[in-house]
C-alpha atoms as a PDB file:
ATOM      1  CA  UNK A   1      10.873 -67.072 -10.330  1.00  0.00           C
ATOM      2  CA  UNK A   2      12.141 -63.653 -11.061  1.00  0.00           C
ATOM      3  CA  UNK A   3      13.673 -61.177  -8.508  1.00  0.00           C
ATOM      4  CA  UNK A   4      13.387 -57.488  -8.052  1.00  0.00           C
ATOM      5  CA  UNK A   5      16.087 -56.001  -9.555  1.00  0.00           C
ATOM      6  CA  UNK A   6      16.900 -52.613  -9.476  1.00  0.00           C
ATOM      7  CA  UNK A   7      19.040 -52.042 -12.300  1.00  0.00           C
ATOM      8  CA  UNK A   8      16.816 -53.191 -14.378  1.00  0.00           C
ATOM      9  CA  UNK A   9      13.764 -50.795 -13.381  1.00  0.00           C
ATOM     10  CA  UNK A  10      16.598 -47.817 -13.885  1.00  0.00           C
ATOM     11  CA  UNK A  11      16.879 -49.110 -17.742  1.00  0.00           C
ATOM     12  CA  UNK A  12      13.945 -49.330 -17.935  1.00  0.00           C
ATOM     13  CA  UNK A  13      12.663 -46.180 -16.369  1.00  0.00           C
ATOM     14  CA  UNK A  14      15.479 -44.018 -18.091  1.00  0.00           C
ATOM     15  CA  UNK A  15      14.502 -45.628 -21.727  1.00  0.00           C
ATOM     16  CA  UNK A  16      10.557 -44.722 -21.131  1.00  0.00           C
ATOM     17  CA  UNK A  17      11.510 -40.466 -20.249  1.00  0.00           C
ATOM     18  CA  UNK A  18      13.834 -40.691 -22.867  1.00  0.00           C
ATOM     19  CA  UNK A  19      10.605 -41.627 -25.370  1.00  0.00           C
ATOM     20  CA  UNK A  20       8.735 -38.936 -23.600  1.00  0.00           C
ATOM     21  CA  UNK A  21      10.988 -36.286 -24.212  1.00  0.00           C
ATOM     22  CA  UNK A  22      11.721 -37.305 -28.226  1.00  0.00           C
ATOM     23  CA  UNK A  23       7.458 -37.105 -27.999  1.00  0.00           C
ATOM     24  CA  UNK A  24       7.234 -33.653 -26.291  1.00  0.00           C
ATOM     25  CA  UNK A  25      10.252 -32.477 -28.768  1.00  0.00           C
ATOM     26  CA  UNK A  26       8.101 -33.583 -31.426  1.00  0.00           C
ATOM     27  CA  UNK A  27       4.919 -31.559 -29.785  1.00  0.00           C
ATOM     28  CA  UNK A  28       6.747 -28.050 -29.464  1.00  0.00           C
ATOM     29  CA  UNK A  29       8.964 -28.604 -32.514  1.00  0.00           C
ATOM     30  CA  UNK A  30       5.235 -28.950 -34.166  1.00  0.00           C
ATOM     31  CA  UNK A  31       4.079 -25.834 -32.401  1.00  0.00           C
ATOM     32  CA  UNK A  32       7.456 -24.141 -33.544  1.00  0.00           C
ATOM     33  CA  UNK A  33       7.285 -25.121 -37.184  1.00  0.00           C
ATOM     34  CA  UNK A  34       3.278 -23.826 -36.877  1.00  0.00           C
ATOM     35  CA  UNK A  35       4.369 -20.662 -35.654  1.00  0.00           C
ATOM     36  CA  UNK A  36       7.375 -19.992 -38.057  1.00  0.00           C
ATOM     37  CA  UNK A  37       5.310 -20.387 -41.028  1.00  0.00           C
ATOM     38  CA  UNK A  38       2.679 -17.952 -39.442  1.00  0.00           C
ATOM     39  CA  UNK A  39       5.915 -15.317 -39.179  1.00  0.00           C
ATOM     40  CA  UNK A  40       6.176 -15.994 -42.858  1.00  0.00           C
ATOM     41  CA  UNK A  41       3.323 -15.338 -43.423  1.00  0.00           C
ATOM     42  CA  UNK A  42       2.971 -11.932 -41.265  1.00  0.00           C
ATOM     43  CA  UNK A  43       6.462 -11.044 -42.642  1.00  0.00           C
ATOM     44  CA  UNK A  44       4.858 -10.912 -46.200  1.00  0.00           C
ATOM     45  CA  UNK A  45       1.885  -9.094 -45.077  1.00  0.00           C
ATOM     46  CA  UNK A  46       2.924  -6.743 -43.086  1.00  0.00           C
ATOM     47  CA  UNK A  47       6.483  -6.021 -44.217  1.00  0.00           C
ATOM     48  CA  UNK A  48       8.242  -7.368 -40.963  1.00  0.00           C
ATOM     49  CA  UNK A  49      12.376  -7.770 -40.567  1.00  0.00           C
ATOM     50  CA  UNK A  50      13.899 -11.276 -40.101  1.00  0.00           C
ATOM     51  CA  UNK A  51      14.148 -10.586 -36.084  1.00  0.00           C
ATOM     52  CA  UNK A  52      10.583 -11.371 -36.098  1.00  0.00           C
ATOM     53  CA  UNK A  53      11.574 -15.086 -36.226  1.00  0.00           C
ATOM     54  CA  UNK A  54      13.933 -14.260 -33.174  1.00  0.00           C
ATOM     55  CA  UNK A  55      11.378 -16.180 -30.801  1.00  0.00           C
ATOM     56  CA  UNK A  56      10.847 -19.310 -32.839  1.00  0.00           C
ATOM     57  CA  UNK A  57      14.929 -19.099 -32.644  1.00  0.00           C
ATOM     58  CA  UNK A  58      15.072 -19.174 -29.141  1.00  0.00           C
ATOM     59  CA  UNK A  59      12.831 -21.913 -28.598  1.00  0.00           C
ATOM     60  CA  UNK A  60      14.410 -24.367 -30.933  1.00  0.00           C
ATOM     61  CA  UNK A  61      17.560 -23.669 -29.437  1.00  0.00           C
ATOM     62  CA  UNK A  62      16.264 -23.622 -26.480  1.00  0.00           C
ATOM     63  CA  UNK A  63      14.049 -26.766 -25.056  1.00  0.00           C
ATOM     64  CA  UNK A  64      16.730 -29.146 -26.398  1.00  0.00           C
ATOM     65  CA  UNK A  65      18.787 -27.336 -23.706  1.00  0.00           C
ATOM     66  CA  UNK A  66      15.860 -27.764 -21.064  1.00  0.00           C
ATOM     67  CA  UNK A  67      15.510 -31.950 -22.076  1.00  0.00           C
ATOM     68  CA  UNK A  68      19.337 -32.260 -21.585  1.00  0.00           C
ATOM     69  CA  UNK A  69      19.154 -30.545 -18.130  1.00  0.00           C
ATOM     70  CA  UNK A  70      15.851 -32.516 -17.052  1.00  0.00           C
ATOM     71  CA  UNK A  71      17.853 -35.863 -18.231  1.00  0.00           C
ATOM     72  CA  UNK A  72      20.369 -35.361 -15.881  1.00  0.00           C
ATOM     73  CA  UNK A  73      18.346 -34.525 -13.189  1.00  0.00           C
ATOM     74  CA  UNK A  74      16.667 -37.679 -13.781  1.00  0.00           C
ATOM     75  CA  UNK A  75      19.592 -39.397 -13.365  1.00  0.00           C
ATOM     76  CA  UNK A  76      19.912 -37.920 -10.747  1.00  0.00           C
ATOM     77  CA  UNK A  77      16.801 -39.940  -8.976  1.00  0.00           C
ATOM     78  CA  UNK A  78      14.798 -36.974  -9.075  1.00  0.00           C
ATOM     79  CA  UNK A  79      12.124 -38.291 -11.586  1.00  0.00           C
ATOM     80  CA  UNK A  80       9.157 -36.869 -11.003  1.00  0.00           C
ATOM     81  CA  UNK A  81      10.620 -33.557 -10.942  1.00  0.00           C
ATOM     82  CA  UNK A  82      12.505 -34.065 -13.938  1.00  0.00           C
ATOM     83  CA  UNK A  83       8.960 -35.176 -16.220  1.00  0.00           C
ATOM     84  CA  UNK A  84       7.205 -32.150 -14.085  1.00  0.00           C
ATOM     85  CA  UNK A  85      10.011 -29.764 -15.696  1.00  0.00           C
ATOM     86  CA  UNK A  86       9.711 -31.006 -18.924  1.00  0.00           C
ATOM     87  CA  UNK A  87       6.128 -30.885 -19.006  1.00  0.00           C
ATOM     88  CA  UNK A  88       6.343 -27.210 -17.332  1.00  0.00           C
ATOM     89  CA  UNK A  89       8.896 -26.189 -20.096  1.00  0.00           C
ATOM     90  CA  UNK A  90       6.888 -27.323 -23.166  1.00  0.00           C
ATOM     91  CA  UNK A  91       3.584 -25.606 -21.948  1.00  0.00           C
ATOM     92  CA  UNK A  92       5.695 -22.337 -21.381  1.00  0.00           C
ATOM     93  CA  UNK A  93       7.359 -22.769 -25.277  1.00  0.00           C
ATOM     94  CA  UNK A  94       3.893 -23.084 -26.776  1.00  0.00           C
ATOM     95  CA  UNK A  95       2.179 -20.524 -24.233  1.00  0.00           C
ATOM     96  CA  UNK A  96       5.649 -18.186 -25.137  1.00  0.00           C
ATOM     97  CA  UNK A  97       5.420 -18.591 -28.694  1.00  0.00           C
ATOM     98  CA  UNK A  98       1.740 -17.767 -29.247  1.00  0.00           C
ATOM     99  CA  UNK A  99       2.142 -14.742 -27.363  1.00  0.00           C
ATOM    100  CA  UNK A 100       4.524 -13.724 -30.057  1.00  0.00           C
ATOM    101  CA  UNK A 101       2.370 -14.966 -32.489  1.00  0.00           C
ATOM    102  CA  UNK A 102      -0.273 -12.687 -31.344  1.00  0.00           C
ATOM    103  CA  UNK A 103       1.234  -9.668 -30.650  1.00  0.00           C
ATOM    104  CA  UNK A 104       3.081  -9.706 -34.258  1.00  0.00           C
ATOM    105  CA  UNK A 105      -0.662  -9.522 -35.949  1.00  0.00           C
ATOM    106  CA  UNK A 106      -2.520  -7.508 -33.514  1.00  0.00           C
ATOM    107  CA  UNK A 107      -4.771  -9.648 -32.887  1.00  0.00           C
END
């Protein structure tokens, strides 16, 4: 018969966020690679300076920052904050970045 056991849950739980922030990495660091080849692109078109990849910059620097703070606030037993934040982050990267995206071309 096998027992409850808390430590084991903890693993567990701390292995499965720790696969869904390497997949939400992989999401925006899609989204970021997508947008930096669109500054390319607008940089050869419309003659733009190298700052124009300043927000692409920020978030790759960025949301590894945000998954290190989230992972210690998960281990801090507040886990459905922590996944909340992470989600929260990611949606504001991608939202942030398309902005940027749009207002480069004049759309």
């Amino acid at each position: 018969m096998k027992y409850y056991n808390d430590n084991d849950n903890r693993s567990a739980a701390r292995v499965m966020f720790m696969f869904f922030q390497m997949f939400m990495l992989l999401i925006v660091y899609g989204f970021v690679y997508t947008a930096f080849s669109a500054v390319k692109l607008a940089i050869a078109k419309y003659g733009l300076t190298f700052m124009s990849y300043l927000p692409e910059v920020i978030v790759l620097v960025g949301f590894p920052v945000v998954l290190y703070k989230t992972k210690r606030q998960f281990d801090q037993d507040k886990r459905l904050y922590a996944v909340g934040l992470v989600l929260a982050w990611a949606a504001v990267c991608i939202v942030f970045l398309y902005l940027h995206l749009s207002q480069l071309v004049g759309v």
